[in-house]
N, C-alpha and C. Protein backbone atom coordinates (compact mmCIF):
# COMPACT_ATOMS: atom_id res chain seq x y z
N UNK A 1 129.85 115.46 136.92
CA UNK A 1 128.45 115.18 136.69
C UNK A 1 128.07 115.48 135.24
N UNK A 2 128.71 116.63 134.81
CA UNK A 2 128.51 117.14 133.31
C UNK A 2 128.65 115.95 132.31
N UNK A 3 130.16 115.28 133.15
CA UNK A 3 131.03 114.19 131.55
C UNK A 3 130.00 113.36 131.82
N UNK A 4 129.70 112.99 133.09
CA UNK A 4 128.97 111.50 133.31
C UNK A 4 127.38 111.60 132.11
N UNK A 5 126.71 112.87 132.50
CA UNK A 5 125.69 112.99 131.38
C UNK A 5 125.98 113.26 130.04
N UNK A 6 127.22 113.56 129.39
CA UNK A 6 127.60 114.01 127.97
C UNK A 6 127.72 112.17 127.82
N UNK A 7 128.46 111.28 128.42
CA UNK A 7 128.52 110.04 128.36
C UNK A 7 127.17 109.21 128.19
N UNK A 8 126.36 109.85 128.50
CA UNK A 8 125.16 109.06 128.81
C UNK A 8 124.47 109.33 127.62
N UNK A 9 124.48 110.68 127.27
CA UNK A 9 123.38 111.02 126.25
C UNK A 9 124.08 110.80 124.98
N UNK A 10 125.57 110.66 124.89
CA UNK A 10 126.26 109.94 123.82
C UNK A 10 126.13 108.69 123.34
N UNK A 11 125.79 107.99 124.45
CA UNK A 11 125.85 106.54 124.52
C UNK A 11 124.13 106.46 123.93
N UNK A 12 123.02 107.09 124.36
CA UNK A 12 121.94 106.86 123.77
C UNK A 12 121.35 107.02 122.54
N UNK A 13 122.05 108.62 122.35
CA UNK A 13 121.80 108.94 120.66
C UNK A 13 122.85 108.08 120.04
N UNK A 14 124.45 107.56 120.37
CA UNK A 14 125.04 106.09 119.44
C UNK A 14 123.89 105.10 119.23
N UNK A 15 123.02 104.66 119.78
CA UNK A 15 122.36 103.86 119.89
C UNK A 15 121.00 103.64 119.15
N UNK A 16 120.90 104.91 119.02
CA UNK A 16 119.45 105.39 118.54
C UNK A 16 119.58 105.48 116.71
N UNK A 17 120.44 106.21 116.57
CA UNK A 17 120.85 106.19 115.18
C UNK A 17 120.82 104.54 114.40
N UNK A 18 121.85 104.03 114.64
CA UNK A 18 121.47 102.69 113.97
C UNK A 18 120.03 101.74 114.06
N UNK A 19 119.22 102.04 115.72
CA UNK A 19 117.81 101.67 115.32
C UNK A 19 117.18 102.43 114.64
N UNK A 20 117.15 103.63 114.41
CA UNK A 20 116.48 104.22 113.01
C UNK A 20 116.78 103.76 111.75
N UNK A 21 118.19 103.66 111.67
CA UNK A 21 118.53 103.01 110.10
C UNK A 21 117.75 101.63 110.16
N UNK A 22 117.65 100.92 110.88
CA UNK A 22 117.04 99.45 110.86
C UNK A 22 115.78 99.63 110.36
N UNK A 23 114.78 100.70 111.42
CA UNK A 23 113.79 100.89 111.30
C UNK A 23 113.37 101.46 109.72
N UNK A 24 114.11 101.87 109.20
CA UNK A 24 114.02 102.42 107.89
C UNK A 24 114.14 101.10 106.49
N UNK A 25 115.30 100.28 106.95
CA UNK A 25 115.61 99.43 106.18
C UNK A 25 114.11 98.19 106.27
N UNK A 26 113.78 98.05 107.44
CA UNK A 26 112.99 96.85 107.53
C UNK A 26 111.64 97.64 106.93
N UNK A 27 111.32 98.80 107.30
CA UNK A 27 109.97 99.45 106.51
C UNK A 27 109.95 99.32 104.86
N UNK A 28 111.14 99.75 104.31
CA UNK A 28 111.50 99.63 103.41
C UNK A 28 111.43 98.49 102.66
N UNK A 29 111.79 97.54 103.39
CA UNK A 29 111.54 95.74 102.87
C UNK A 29 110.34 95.63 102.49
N UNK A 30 109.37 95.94 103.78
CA UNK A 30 108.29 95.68 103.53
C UNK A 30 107.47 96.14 102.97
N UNK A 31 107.63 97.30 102.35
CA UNK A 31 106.96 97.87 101.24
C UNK A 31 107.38 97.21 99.64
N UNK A 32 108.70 96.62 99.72
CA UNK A 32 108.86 96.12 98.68
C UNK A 32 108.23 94.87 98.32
N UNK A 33 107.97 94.35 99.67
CA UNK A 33 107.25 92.98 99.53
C UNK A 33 105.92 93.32 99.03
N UNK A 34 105.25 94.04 99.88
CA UNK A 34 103.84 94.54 99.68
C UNK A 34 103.55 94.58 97.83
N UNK A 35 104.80 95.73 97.76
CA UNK A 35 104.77 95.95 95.84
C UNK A 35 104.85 94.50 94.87
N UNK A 36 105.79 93.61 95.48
CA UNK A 36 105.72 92.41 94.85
C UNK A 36 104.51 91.11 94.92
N UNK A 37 103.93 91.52 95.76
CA UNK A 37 102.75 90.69 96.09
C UNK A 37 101.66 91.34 95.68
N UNK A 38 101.80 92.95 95.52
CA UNK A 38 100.09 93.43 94.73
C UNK A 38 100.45 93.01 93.25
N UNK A 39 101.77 92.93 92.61
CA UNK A 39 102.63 92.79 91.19
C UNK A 39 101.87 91.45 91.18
N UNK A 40 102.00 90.10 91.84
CA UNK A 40 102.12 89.24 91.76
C UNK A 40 100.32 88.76 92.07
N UNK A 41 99.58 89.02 92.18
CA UNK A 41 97.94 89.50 93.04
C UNK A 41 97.21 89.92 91.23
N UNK A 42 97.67 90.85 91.46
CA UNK A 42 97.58 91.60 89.71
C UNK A 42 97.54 90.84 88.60
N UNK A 43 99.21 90.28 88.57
CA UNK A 43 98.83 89.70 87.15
C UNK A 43 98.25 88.08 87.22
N UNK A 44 98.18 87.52 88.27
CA UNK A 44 97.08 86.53 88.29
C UNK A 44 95.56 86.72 87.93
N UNK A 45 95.54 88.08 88.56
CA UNK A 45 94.00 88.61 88.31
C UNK A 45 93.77 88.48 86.66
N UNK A 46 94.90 89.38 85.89
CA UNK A 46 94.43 90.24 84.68
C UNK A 46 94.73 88.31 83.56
N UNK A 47 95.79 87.92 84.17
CA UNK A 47 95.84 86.57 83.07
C UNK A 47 94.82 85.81 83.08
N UNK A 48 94.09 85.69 84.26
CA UNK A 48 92.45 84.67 84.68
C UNK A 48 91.40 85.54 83.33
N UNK A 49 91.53 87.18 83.72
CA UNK A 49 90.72 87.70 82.79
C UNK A 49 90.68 87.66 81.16
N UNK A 50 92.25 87.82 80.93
CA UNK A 50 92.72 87.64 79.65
C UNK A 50 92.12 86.30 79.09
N UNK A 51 92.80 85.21 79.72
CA UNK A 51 92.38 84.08 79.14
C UNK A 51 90.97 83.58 79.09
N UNK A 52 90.19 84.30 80.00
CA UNK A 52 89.04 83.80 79.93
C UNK A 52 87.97 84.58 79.17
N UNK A 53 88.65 86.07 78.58
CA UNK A 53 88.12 86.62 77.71
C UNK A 53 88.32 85.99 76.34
N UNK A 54 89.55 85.35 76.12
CA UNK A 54 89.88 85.06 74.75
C UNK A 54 89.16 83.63 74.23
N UNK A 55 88.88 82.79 75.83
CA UNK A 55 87.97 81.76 75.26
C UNK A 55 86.67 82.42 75.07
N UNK A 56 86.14 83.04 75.89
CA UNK A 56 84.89 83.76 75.90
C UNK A 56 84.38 84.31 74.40
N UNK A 57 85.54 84.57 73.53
CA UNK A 57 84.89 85.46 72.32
C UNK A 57 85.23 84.73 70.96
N UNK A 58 85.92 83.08 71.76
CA UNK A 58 85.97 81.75 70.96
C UNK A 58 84.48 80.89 70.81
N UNK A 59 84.05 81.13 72.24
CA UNK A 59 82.71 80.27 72.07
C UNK A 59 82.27 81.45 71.78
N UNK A 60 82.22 82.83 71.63
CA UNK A 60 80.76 83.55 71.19
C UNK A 60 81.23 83.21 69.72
N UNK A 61 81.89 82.89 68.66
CA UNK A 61 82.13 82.74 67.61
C UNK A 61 81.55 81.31 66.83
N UNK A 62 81.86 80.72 67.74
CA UNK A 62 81.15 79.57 67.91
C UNK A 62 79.40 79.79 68.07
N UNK A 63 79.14 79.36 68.93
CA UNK A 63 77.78 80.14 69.52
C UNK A 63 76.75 80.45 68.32
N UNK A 64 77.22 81.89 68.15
CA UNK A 64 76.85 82.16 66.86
C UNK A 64 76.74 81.44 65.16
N UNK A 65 77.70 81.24 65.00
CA UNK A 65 77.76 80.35 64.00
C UNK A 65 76.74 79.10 64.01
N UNK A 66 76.46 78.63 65.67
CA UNK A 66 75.34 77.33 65.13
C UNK A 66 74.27 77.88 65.55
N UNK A 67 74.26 79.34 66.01
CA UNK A 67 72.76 79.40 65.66
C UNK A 67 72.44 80.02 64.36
N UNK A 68 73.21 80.15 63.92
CA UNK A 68 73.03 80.73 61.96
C UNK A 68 72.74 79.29 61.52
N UNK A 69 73.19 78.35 61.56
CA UNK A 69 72.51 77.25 61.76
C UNK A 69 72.04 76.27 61.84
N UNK A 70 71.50 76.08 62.71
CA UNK A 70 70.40 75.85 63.90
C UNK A 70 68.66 76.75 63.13
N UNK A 71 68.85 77.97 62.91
CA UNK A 71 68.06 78.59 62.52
C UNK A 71 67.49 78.64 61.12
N UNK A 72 69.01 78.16 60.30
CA UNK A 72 68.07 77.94 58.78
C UNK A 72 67.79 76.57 58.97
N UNK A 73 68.15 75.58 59.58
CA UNK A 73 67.99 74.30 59.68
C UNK A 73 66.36 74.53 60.25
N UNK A 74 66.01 74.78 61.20
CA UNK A 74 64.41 74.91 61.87
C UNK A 74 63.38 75.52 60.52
N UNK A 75 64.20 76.65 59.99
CA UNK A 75 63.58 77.29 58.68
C UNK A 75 62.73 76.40 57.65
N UNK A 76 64.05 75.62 57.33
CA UNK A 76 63.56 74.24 56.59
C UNK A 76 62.71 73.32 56.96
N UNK A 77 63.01 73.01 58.54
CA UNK A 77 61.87 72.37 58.39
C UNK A 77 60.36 73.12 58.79
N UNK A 78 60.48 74.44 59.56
CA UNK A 78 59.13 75.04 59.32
C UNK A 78 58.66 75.49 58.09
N UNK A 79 59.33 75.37 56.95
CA UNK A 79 58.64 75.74 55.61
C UNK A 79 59.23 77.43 55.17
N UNK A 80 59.86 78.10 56.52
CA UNK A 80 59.92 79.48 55.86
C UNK A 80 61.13 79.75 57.09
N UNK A 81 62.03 80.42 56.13
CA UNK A 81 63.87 80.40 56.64
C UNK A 81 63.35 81.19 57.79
N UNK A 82 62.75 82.62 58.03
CA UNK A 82 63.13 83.63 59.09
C UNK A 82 61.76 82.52 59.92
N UNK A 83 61.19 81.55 60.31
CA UNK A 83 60.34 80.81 61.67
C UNK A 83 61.67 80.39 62.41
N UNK A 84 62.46 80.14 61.59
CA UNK A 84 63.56 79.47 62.37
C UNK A 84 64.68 80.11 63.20
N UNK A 85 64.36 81.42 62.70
CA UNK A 85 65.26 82.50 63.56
C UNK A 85 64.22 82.76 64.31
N UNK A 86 62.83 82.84 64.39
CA UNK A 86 61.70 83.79 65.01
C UNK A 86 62.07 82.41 66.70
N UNK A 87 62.00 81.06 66.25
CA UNK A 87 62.49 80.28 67.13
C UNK A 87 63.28 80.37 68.00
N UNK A 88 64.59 80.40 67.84
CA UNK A 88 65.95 80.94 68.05
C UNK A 88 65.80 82.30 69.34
N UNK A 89 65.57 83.09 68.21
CA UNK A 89 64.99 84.14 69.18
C UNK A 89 64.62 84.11 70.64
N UNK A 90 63.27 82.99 70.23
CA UNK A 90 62.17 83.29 71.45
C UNK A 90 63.15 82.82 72.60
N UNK A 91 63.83 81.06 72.42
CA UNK A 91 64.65 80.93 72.86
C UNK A 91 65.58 81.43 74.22
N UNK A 92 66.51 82.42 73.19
CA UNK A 92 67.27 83.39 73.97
C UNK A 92 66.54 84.42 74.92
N UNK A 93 65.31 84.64 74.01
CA UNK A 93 64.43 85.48 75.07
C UNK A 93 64.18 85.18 76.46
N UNK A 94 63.59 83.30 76.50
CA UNK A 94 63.30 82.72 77.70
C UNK A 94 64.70 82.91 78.32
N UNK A 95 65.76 82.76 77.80
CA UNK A 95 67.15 82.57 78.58
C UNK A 95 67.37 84.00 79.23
N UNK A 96 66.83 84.90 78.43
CA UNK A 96 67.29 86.29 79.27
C UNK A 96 66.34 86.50 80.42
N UNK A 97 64.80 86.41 80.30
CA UNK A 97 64.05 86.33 81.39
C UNK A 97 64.70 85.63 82.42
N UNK A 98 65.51 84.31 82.02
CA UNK A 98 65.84 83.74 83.63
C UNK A 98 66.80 84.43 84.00
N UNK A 99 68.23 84.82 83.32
CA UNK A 99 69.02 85.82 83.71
C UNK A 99 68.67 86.60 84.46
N UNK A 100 67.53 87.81 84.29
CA UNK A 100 67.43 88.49 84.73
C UNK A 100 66.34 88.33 86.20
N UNK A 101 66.28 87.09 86.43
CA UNK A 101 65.33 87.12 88.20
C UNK A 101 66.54 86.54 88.49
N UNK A 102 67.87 86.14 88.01
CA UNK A 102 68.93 85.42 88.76
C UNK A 102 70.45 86.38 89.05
N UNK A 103 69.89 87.55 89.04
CA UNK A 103 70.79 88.31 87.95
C UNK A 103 71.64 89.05 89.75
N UNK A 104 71.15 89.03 90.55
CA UNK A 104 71.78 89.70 91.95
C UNK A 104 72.02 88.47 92.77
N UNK A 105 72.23 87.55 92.74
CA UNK A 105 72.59 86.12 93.21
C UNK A 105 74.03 86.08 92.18
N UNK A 106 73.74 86.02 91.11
CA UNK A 106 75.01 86.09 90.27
C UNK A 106 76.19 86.91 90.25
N UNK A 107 75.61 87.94 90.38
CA UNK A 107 76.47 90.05 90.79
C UNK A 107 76.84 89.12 92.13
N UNK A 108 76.61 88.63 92.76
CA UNK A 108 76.64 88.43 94.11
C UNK A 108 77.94 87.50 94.46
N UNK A 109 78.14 86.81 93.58
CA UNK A 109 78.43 85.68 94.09
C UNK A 109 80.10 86.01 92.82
N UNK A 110 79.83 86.41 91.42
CA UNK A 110 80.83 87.18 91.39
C UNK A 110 81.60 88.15 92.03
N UNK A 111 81.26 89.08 92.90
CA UNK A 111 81.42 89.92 93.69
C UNK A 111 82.21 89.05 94.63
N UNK A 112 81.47 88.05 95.40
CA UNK A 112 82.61 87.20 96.25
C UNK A 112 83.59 86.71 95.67
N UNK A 113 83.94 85.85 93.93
CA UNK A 113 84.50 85.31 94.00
C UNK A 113 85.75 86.40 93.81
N UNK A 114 85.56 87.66 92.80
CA UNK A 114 86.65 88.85 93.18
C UNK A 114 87.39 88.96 94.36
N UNK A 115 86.77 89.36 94.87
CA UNK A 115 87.17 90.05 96.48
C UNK A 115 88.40 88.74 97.46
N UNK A 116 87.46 87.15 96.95
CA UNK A 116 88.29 85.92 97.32
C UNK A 116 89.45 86.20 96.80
N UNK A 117 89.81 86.58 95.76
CA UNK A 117 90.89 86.29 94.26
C UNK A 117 91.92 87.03 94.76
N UNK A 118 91.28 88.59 95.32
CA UNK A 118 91.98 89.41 95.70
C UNK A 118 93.33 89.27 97.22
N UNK A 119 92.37 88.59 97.72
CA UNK A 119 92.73 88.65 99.36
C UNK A 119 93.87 87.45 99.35
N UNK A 120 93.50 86.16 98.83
CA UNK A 120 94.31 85.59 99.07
C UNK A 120 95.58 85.28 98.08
């Protein structure tokens, strides 16, 4: 009765051992995958940002430049260089007022498109 159970409980811990190694190896996989897909998640993220920072501070270069001007050009024709910046100005002013009643619709909707970027 003894051998029959030394047989038995031999035969289960043989058995058990190599599903742990499995269990170890396949966890293991899948953490590597996980690492290669946040790797791969990541630098899609940071290259979208990169590149869209580097156009971003192409048109602010731009941008700027025609409203330098844009502004002595209005100057001239209002008769006196700084009306044409006072113009300019007001301008951007109206543009920030709308910004800012649009400004949590926008947070908003950036916020989704992140979180989209992320997941899939």
């Amino acid at each position: 009765m003894q051998r029959l159970k030394n047989i038995i409980m031999e035969s289960i811990f043989g058995n058990i051992g190599p599903l742990f190694q499995r269990i170890e190896q396949y966890s293991n996989t899948r953490l590597e995958i996980l690492k290669y897909k946040t790797i791969e998640k990541m630098s899609y993220l940071l290259s979208g940002y990169i590149s869209r920072f580097v156009l971003l501070t192409t048109v602010l270069v731009f941008v700027l430049t025609l409203n330098v001007g844009v502004s002595l050009w209005l100057g001239e024709l209002l008769g006196k260089i700084y009306a044409g910046f006072l113009v300019v100005a007001a301008i951007y002013g109206v543009l920030v007022v709308v910004l800012m009643l649009i400004h949590t619709r926008l947070k908003n909707r950036i916020n989704d498109t992140i979180i989209s970027q992320m997941l899939n």
